[in-house]
N, C-alpha and C. Protein backbone atom coordinates (compact mmCIF):
# COMPACT_ATOMS: atom_id res chain seq x y z
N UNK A 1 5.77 -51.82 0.26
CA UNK A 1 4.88 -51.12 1.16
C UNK A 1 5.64 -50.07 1.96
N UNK A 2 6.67 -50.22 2.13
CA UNK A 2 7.42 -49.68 3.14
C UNK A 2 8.27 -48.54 2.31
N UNK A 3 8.28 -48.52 0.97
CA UNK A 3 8.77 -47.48 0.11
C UNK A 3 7.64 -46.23 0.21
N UNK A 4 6.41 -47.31 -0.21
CA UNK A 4 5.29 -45.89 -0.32
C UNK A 4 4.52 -45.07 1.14
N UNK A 5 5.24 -46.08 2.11
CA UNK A 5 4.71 -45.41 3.55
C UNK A 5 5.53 -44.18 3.90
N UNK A 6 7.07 -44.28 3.47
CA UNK A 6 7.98 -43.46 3.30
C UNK A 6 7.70 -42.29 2.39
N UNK A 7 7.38 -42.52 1.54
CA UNK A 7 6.96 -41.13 0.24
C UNK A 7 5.89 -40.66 1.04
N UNK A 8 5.14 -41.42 1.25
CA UNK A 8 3.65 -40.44 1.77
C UNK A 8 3.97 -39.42 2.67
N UNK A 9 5.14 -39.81 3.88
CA UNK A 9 5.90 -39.23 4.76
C UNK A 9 6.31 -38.43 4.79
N UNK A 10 7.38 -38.05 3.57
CA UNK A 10 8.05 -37.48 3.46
C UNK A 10 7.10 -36.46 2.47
N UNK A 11 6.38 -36.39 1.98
CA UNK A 11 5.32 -35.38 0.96
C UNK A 11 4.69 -34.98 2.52
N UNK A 12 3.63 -35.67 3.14
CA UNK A 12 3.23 -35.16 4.20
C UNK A 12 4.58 -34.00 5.16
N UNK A 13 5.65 -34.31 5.02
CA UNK A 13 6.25 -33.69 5.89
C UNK A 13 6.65 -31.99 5.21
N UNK A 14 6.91 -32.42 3.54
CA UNK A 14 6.91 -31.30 2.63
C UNK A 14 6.06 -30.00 2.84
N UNK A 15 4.81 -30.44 3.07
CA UNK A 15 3.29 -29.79 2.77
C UNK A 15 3.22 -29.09 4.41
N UNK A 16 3.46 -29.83 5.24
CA UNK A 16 4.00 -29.57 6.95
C UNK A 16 4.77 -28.05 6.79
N UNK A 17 5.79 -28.43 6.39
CA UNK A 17 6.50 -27.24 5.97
C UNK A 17 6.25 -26.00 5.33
N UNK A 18 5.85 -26.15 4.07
CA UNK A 18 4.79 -25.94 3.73
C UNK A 18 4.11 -24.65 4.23
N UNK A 19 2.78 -25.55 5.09
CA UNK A 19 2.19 -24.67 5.93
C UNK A 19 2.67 -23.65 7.00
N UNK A 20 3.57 -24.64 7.93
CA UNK A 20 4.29 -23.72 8.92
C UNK A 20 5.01 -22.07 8.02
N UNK A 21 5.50 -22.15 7.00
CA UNK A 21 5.71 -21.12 6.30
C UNK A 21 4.43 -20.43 6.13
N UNK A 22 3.59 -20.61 5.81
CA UNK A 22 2.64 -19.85 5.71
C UNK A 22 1.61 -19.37 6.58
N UNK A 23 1.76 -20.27 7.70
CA UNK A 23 1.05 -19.26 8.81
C UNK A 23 2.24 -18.56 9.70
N UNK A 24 3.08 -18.45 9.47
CA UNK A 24 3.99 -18.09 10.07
C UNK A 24 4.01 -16.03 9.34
N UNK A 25 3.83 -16.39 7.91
CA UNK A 25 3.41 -15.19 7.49
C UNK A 25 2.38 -14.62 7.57
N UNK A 26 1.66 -15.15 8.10
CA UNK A 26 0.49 -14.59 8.00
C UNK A 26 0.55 -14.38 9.73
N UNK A 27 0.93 -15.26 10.22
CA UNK A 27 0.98 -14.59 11.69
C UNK A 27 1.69 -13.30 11.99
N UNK A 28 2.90 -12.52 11.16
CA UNK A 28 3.18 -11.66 10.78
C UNK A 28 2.78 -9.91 10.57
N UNK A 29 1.68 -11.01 9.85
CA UNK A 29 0.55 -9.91 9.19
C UNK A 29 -0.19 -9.29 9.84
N UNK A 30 -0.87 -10.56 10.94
CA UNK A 30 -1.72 -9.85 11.97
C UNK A 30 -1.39 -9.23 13.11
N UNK A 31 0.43 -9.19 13.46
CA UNK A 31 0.86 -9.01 14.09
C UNK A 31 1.57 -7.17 13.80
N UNK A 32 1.92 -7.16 12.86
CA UNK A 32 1.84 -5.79 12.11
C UNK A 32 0.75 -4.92 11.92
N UNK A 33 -0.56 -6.05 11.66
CA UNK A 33 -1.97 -4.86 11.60
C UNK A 33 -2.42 -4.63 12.96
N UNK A 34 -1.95 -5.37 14.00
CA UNK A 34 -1.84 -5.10 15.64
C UNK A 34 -1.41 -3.88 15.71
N UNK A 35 0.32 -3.94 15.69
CA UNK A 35 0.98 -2.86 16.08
C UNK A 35 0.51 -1.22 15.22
N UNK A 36 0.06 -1.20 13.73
CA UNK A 36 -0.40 -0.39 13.30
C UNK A 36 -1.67 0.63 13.93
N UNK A 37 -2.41 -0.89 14.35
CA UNK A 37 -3.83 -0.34 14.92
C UNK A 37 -3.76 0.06 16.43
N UNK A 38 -2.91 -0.11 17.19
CA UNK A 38 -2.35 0.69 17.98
C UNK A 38 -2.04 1.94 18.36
N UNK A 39 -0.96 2.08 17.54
CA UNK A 39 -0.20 3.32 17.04
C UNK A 39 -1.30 4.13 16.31
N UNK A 40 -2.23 3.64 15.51
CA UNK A 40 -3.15 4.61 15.55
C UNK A 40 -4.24 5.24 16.67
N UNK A 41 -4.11 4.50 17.55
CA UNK A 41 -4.92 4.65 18.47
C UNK A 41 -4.70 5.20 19.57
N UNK A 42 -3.05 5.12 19.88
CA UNK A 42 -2.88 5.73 21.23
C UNK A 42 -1.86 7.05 20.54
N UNK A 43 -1.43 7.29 19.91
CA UNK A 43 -0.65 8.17 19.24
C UNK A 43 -1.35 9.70 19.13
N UNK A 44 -2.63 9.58 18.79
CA UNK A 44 -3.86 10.26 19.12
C UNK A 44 -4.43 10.78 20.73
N UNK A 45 -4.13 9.74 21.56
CA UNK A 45 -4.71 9.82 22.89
C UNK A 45 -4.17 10.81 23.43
N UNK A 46 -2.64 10.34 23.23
CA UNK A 46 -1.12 11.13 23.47
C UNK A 46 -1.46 12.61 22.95
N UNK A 47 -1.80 12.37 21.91
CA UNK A 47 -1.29 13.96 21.56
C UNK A 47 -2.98 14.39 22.18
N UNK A 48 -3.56 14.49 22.55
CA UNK A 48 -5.09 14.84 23.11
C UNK A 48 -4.52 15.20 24.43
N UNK A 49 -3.52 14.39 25.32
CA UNK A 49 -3.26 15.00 26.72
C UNK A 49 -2.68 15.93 26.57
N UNK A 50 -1.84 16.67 25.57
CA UNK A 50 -0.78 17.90 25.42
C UNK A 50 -2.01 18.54 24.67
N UNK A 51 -2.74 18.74 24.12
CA UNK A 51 -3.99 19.85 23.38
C UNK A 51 -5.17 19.91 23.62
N UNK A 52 -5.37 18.95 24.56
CA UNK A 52 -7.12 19.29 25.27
C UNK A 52 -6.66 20.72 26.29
N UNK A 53 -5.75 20.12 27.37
CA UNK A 53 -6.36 21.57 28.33
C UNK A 53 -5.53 23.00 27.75
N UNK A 54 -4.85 22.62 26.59
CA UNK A 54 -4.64 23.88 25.83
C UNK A 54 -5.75 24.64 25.41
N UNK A 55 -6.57 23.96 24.51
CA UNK A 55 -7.43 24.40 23.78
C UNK A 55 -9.23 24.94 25.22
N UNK A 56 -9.05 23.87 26.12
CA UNK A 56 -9.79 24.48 26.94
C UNK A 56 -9.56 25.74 27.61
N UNK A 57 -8.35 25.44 27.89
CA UNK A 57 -7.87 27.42 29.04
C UNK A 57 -8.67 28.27 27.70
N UNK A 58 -7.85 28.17 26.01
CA UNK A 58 -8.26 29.27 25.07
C UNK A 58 -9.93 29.18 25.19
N UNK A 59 -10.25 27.98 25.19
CA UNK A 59 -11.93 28.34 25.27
C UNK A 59 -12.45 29.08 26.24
N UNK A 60 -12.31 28.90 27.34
CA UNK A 60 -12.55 29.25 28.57
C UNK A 60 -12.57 30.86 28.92
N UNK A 61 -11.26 31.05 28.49
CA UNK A 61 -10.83 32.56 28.39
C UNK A 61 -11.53 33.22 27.21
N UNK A 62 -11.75 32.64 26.50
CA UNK A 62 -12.67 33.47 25.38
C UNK A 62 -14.23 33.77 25.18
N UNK A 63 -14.70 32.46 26.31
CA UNK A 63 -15.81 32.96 26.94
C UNK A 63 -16.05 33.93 27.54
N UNK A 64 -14.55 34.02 28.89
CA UNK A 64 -14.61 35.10 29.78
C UNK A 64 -14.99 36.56 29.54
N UNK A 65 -14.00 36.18 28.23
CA UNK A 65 -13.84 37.62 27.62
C UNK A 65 -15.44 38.13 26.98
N UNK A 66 -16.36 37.50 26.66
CA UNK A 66 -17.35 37.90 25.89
C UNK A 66 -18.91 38.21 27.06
N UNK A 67 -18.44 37.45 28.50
CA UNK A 67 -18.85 37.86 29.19
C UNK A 67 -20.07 36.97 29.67
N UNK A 68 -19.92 35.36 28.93
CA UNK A 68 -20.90 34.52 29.46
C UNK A 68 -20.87 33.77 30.40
């Protein structure tokens, strides 16, 4: 009894392992499609504070100029 309480144990502990490997990659994963989805997101924002009031003065002034 005490052989097969041991095997079960030690397979249970295998499969333990196992898993921890595999959410461990996969925790990874979502942790990378984090940082990706980020970087897409503020990388954009960023560059919007250096080319919005660029592109507004040119608008602005090109209104001026046409006289509306």
């Amino acid at each position: 009894m005490d052989q097969e309480l041991n095997k079960k144990i030690e397979e249970q502990g295998i499969k333990i392992d196992a898993i921890y490997k595999s959410v461990e990659k996969t925790r990874k994963y979502f942790l990378m499609i984090i940082w990706v989805t980020v970087l897409t997101l503020i990388i954009p924002v960023i560059g919007l504070f250096f080319v919005l009031p660029s592109f507004l003065s040119n608008y602005a002034s090109s209104l001026d100029s046409l006289g509306i």
